[in-house]
N, C-alpha and C. Protein backbone atom coordinates (compact mmCIF):
# COMPACT_ATOMS: atom_id res chain seq x y z
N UNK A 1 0.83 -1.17 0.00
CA UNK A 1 0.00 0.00 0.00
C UNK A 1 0.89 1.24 0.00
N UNK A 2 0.36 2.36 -0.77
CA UNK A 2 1.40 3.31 -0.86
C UNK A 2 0.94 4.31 0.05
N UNK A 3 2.14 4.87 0.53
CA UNK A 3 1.90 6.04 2.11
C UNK A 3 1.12 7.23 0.95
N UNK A 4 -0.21 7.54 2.56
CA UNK A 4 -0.68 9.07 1.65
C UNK A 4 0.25 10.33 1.77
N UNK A 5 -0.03 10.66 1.03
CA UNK A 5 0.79 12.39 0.42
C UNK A 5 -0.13 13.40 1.33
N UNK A 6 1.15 14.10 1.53
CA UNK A 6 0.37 15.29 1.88
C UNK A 6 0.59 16.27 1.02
N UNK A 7 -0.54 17.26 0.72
CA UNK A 7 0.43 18.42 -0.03
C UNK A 7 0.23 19.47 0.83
N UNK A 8 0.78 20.71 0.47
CA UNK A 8 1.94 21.80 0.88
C UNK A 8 0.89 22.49 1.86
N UNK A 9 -0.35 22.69 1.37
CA UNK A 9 -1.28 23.12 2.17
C UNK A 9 -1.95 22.29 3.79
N UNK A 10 -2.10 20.82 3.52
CA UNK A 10 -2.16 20.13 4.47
C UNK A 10 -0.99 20.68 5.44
N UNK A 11 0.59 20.45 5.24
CA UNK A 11 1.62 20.64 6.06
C UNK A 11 1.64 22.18 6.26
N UNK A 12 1.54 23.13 5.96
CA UNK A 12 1.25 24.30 6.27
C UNK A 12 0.54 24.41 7.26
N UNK A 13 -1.07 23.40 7.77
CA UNK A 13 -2.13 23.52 8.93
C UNK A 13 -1.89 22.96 9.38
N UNK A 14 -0.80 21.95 9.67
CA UNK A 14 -0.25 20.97 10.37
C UNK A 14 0.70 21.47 11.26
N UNK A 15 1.76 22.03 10.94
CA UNK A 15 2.62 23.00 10.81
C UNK A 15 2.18 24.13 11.99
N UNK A 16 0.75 25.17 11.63
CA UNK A 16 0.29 25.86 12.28
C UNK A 16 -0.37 25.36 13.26
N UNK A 17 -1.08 24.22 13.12
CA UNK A 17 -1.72 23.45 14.53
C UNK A 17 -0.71 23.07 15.49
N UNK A 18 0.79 22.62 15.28
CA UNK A 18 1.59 22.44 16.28
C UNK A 18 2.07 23.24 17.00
N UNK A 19 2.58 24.30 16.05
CA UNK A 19 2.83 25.60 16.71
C UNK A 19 2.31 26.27 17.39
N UNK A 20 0.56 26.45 17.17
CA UNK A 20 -0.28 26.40 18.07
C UNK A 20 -0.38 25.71 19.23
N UNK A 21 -0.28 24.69 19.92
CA UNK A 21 -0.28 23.83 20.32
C UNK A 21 0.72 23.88 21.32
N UNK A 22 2.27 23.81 20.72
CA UNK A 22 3.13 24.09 21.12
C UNK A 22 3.39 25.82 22.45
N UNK A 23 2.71 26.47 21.68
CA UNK A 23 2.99 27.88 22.13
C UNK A 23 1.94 28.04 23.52
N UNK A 24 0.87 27.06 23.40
CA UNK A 24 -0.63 27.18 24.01
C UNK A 24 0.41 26.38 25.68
N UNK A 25 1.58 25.65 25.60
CA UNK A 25 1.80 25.15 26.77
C UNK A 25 2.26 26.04 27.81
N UNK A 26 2.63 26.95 27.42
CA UNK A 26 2.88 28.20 28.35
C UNK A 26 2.07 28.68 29.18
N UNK A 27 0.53 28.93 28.49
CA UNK A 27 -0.53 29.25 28.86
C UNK A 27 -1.04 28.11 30.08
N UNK A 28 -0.89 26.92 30.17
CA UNK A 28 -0.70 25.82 30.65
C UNK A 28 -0.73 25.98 32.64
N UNK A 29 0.25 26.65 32.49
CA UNK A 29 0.18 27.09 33.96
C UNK A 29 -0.44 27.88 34.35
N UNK A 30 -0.77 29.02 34.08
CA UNK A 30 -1.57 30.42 34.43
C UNK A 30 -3.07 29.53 34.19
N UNK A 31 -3.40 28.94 33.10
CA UNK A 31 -4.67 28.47 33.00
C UNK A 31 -5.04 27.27 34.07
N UNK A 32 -3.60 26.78 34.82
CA UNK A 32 -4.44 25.85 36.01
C UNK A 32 -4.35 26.57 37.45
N UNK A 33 -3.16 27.16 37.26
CA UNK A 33 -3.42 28.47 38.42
C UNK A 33 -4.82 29.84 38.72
N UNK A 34 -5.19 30.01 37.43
CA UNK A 34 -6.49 30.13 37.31
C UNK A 34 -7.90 29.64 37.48
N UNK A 35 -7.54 28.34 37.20
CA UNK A 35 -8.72 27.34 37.46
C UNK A 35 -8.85 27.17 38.98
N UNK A 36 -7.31 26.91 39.58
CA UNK A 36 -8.03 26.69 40.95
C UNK A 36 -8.02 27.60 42.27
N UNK A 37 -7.46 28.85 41.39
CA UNK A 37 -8.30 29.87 41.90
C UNK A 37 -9.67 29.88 42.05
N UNK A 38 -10.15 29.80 40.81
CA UNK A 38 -11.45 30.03 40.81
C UNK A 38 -12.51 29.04 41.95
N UNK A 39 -11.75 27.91 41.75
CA UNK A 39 -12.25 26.61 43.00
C UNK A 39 -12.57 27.53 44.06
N UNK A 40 -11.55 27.63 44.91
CA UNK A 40 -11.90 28.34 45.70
C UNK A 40 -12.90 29.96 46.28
N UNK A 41 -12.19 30.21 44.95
CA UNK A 41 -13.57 31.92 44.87
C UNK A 41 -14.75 31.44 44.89
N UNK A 42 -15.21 30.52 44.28
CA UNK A 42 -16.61 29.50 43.95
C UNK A 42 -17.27 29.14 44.84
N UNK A 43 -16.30 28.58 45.91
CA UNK A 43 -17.05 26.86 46.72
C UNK A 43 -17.99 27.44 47.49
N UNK A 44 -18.25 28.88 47.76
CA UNK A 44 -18.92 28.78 49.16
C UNK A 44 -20.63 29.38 48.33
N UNK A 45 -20.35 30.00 46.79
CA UNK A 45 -21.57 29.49 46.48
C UNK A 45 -21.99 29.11 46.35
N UNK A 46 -21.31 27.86 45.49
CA UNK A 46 -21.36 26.56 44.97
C UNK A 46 -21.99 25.84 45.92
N UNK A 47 -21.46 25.82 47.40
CA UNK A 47 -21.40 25.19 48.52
C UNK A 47 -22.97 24.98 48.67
N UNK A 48 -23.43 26.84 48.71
CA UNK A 48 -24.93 27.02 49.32
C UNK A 48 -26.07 27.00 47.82
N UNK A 49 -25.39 26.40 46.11
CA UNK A 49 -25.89 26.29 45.79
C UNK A 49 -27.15 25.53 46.03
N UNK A 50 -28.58 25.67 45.51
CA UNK A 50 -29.92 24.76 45.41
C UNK A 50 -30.45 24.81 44.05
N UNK A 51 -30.82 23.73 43.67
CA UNK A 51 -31.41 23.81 42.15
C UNK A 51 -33.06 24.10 41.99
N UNK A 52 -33.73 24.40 43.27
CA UNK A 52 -35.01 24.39 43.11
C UNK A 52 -35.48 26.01 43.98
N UNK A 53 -34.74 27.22 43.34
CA UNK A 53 -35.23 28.47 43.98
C UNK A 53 -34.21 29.80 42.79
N UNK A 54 -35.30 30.51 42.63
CA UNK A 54 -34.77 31.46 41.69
C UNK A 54 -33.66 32.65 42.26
N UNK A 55 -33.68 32.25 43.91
CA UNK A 55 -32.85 33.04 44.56
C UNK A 55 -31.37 32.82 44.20
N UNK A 56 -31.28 31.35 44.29
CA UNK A 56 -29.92 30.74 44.04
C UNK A 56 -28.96 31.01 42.30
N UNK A 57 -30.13 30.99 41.84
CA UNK A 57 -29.45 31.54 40.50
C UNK A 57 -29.12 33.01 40.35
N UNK A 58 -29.86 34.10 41.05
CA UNK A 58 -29.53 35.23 41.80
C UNK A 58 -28.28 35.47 42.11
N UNK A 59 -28.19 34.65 43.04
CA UNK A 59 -26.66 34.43 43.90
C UNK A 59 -25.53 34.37 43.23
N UNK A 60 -25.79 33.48 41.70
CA UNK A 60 -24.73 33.04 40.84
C UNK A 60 -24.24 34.04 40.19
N UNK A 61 -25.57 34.59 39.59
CA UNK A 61 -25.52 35.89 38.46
C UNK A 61 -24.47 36.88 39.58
N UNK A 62 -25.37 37.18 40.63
CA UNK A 62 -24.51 38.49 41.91
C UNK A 62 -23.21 38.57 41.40
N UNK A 63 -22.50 36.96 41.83
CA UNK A 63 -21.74 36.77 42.47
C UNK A 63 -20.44 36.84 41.20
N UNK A 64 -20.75 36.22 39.90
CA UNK A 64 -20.49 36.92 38.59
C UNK A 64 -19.79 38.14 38.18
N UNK A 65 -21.07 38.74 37.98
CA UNK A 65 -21.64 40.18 37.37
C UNK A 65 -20.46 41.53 38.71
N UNK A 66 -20.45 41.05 39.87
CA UNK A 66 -19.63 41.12 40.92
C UNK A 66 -18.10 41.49 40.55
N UNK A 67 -17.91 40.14 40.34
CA UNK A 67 -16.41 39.85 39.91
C UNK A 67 -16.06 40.62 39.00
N UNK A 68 -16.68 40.17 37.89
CA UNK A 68 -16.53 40.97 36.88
C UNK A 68 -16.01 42.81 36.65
N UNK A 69 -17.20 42.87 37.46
CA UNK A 69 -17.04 44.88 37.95
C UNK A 69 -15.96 44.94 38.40
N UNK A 70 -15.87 44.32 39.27
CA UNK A 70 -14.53 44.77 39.94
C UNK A 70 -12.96 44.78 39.16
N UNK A 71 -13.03 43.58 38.34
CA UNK A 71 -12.07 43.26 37.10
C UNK A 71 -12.20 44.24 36.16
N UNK A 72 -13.16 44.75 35.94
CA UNK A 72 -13.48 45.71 34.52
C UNK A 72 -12.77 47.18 35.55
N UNK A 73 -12.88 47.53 36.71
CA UNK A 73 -12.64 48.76 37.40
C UNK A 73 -10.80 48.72 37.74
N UNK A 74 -10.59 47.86 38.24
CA UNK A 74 -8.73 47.24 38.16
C UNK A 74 -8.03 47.01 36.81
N UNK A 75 -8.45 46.12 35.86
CA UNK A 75 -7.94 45.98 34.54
C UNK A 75 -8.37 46.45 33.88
N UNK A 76 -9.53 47.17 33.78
CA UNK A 76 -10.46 47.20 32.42
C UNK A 76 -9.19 48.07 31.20
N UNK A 77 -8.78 47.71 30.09
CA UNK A 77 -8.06 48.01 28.69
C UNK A 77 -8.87 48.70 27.82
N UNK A 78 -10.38 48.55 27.71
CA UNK A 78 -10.71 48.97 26.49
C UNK A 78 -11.50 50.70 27.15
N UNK A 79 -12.04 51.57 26.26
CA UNK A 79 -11.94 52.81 26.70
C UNK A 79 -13.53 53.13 27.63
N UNK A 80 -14.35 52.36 27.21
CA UNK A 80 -15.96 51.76 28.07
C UNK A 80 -15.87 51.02 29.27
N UNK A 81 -14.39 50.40 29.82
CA UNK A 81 -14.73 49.65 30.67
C UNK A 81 -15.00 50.20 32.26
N UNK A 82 -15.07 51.45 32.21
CA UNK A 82 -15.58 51.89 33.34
C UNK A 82 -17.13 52.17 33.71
N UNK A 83 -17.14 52.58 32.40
CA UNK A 83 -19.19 52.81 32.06
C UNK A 83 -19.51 51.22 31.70
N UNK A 84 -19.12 50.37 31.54
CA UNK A 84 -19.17 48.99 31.78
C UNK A 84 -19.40 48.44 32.91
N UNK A 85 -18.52 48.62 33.88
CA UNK A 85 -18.12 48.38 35.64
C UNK A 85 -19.49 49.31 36.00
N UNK A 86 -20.07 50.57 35.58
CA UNK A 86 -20.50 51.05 36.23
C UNK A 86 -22.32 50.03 35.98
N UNK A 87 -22.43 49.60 34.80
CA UNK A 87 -23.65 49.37 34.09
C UNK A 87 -23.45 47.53 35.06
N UNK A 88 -22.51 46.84 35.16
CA UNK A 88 -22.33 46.10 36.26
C UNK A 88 -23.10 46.18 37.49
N UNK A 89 -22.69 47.16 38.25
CA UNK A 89 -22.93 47.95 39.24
C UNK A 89 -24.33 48.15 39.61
N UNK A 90 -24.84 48.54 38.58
CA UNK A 90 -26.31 48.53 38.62
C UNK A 90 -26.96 47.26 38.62
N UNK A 91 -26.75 46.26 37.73
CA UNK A 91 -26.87 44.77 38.20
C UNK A 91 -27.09 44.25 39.14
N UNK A 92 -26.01 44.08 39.65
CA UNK A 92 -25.59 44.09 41.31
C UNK A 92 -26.74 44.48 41.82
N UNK A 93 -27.00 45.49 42.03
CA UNK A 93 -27.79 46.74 42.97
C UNK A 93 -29.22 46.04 42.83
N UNK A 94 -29.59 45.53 41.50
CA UNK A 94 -30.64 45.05 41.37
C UNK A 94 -31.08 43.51 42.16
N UNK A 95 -29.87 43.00 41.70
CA UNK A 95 -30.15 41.40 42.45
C UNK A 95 -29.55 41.24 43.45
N UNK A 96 -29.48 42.32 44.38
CA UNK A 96 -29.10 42.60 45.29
C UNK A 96 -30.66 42.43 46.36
N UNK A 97 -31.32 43.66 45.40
CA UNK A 97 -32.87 43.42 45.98
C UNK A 97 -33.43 42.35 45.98
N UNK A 98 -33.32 41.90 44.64
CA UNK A 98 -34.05 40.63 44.66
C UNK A 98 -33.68 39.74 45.33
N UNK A 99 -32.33 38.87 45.53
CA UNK A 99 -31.99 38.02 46.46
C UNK A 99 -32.50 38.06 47.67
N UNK A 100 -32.74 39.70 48.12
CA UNK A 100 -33.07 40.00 49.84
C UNK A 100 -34.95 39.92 49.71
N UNK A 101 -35.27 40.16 48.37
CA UNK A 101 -36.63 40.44 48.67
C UNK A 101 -37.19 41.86 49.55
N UNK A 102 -36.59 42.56 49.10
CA UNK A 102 -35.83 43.90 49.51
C UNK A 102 -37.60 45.11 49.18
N UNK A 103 -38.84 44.47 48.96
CA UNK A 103 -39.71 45.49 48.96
C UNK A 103 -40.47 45.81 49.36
N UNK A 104 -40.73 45.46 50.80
CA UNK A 104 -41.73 45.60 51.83
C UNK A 104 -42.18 46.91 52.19
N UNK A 105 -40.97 47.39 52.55
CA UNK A 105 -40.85 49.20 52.92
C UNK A 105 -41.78 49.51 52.01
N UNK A 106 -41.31 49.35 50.95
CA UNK A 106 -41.42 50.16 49.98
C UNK A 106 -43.05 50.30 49.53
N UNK A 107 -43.83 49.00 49.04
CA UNK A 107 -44.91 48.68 49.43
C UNK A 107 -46.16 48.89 50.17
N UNK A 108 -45.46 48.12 51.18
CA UNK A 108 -46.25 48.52 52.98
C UNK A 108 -45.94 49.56 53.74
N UNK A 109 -44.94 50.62 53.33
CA UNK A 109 -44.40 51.40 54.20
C UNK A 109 -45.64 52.54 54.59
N UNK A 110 -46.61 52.75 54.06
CA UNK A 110 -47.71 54.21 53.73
C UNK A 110 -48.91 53.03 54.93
N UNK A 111 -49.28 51.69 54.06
CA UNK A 111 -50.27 50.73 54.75
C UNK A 111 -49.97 50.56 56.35
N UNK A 112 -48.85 49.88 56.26
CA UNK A 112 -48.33 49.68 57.51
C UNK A 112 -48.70 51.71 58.94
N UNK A 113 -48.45 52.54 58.84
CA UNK A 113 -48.08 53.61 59.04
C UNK A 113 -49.40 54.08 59.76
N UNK A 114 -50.52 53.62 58.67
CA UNK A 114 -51.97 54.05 58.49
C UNK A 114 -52.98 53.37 59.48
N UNK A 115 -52.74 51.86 59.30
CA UNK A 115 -53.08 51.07 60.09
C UNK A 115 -52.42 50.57 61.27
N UNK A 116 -51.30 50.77 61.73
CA UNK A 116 -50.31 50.58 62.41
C UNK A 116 -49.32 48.71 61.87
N UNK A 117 -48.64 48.45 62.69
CA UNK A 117 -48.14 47.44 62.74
C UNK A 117 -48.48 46.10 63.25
N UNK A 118 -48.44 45.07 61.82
CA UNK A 118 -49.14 43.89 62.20
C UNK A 118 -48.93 43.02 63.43
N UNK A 119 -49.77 42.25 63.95
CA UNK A 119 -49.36 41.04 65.08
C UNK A 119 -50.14 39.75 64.82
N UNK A 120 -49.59 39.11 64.88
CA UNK A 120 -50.36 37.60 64.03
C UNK A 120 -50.48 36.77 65.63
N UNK A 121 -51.53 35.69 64.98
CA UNK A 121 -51.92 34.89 66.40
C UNK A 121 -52.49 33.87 65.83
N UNK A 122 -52.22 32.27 66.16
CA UNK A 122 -52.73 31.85 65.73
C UNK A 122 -54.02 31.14 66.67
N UNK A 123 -55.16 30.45 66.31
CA UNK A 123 -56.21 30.56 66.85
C UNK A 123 -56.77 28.99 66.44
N UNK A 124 -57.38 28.25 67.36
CA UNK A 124 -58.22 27.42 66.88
C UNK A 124 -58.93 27.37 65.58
N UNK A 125 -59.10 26.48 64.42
CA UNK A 125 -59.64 26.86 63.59
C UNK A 125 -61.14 26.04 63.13
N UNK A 126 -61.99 26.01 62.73
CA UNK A 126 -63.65 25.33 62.61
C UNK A 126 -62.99 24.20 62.44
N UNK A 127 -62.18 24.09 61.60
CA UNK A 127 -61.90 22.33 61.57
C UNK A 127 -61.08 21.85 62.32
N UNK A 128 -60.95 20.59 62.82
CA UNK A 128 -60.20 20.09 63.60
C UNK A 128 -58.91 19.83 63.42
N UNK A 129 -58.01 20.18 63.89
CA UNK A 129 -56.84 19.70 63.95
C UNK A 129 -56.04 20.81 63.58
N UNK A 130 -56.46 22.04 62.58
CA UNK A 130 -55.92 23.15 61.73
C UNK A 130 -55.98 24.12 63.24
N UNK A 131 -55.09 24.84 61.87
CA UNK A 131 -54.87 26.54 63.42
C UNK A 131 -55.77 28.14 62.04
N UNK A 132 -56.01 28.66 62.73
CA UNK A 132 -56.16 29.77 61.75
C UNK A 132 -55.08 31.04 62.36
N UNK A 133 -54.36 32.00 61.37
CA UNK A 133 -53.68 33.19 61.22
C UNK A 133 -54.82 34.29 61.13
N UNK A 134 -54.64 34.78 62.70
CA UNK A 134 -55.28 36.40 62.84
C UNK A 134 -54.55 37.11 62.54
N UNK A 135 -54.39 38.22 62.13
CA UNK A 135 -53.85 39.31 61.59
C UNK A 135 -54.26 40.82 62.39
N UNK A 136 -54.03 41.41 63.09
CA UNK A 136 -54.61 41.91 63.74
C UNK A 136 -53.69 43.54 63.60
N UNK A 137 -54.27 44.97 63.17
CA UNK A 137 -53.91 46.09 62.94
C UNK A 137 -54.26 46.65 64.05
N UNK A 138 -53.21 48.17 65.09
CA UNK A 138 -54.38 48.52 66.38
C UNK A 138 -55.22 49.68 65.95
N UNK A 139 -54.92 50.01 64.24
CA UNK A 139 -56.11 51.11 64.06
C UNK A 139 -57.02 50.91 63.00
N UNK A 140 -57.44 49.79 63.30
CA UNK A 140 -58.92 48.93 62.73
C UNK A 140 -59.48 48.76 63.91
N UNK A 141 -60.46 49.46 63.83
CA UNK A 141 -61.93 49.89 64.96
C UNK A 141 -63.01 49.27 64.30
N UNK A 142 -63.47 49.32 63.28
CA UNK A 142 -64.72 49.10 62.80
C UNK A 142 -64.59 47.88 61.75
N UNK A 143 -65.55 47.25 61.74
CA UNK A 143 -65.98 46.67 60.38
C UNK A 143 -65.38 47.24 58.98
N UNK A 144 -65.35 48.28 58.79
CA UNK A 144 -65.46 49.28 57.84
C UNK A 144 -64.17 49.44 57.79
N UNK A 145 -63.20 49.71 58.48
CA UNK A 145 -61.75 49.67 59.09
C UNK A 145 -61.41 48.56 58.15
N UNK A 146 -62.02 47.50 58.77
CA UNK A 146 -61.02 46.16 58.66
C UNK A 146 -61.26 45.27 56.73
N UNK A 147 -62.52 45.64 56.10
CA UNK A 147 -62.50 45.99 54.50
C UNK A 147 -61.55 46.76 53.92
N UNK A 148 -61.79 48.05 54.81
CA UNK A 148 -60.77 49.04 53.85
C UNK A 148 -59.28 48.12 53.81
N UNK A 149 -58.93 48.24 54.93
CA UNK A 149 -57.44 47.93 55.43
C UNK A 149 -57.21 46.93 53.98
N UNK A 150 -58.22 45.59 54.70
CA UNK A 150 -57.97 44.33 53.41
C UNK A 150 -58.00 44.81 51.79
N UNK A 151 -58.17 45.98 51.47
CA UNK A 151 -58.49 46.12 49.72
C UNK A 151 -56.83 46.74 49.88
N UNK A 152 -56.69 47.64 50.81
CA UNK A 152 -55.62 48.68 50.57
C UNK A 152 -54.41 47.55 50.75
N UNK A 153 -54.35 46.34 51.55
CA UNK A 153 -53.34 45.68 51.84
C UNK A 153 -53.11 44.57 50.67
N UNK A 154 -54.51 44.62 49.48
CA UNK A 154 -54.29 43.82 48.49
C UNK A 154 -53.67 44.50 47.12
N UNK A 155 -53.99 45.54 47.18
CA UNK A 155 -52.50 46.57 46.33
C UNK A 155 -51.81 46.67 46.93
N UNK A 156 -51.35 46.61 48.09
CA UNK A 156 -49.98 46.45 48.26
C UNK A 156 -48.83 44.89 47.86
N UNK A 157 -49.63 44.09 48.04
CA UNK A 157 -49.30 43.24 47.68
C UNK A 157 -48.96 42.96 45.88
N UNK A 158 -49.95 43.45 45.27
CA UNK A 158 -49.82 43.97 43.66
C UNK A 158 -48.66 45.04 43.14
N UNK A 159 -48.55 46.38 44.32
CA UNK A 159 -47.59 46.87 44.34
C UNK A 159 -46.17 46.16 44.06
N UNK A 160 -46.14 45.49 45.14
CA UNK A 160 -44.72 44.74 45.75
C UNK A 160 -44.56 43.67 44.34
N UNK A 161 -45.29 43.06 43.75
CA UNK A 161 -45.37 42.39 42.46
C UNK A 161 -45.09 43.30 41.45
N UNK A 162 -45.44 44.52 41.46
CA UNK A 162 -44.83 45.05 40.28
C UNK A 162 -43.40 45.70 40.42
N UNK A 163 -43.14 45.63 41.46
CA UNK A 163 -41.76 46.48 41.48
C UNK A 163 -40.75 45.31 41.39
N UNK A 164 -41.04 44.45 41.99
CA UNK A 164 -40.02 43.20 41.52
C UNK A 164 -40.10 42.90 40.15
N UNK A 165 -41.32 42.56 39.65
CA UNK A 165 -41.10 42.88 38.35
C UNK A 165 -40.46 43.36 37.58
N UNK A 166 -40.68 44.99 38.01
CA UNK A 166 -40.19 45.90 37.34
C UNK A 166 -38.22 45.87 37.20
N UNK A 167 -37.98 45.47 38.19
CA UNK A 167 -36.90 45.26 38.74
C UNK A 167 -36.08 43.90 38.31
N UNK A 168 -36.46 42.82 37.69
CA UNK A 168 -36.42 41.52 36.89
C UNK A 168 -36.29 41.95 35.62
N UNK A 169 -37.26 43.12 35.10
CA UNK A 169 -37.13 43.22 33.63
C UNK A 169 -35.93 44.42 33.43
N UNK A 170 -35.68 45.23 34.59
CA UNK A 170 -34.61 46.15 34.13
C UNK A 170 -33.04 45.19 34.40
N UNK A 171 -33.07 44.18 34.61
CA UNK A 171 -32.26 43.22 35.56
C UNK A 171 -31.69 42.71 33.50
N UNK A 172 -32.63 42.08 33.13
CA UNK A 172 -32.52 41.46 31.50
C UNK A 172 -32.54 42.32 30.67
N UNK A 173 -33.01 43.67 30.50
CA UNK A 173 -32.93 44.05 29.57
C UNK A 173 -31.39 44.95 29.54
N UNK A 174 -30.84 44.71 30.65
CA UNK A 174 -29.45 45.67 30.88
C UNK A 174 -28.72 44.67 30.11
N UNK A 175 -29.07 42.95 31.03
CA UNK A 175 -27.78 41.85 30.45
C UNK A 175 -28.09 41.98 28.84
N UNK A 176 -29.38 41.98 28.59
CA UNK A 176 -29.95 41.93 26.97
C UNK A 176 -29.02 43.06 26.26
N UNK A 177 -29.05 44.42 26.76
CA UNK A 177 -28.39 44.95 25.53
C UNK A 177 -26.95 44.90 26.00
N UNK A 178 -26.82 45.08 27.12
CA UNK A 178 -24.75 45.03 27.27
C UNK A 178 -23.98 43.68 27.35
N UNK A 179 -24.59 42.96 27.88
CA UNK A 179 -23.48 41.29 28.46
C UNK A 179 -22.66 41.38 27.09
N UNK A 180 -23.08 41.13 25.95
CA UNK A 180 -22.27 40.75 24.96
C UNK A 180 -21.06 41.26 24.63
N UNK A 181 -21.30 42.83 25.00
CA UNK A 181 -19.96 43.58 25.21
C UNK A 181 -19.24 43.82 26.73
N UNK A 182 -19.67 42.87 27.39
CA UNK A 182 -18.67 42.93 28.80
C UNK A 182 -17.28 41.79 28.84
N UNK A 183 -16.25 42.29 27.88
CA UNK A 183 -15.71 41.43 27.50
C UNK A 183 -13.93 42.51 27.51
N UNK A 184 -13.09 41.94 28.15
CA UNK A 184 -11.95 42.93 28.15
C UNK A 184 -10.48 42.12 27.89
């Protein structure tokens, strides 16, 4: 059987793949000194990772988007990477809230104020074995009181849904138009 040929072009990418290859072993060390860096920067999210809560992916993005800023504010090379770090920053700030669930104040702060401050109790309930949750405001006097309170305490609750919301979609539409260029 006769040996295959190469021609000039094959050994040319052959040629460049070794050299490649060759040159890439340098990189070799910094890239495992890197890696287990990162082990360690990792483990303790990693650690408290859970696969069944939108908080935890929160945590990941944070913890990321984080790093990152801070890398883009120390190294950043290209001439955006500070309005980069800063558009980071805001990220952060966002799933910052969200992780904490950060909108109660904000919400309930007028409800709460009006009606005073809740105290819960729990109570025998008609059926056996169950408990029922009183809810109890000290400036609900009347019947009339305690409707209002419940409509005004059910926009708040709608409130608090839209600002997280609101706060989720400014969260994606930041990664939507910048992530692609957070790159240094």
């Amino acid at each position: 059987m006769e040996p295959k040929r190469i021609d000039g072009l094959q050994k040319i990418t052959f040629l460049k793949t070794l050299k490649f290859k060759i040159s890439n072993l340098g990189h070799l060390h910094h890239s495992l000194k890197l890696g287990i860096e990162n082990l360690f920067k990792w483990f303790l999210v990693i650690w408290r990772d859970r696969d069944w809560d939108h908080i935890f992916l929160f945590e990941i993005l944070r913890f990321k988007i984080s790093n990152m800023e801070r890398n883009f504010r120390k190294y950043g090379h290209h001439e955006g990477s500070e309005k980069d770090a800063d558009n980071m920053s805001k990220c952060v700030e966002v799933l910052h809230r969200l992780i904490e669930e950060d909108y109660s104040e904000e919400a309930f702060g007028e409800h709460d104020k009006k009606w005073g401050e809740a105290s819960f109790k729990l109570t025998d309930s008609d059926k056996k074995g169950f408990k029922q949750l009183l809810v109890e405001r000290p400036n609900i006097k009347t019947k009339e009181d305690e409707e209002q309170e419940r409509k005004e305490y059910r926009y708040c609750l709608k409130e608090e849904e839209r600002l997280i919301k609101q706060d989720i979609d400014y969260l994606f539409d930041m990664l939507k138009k910048h992530v692609r260029g957070w790159w240094d």
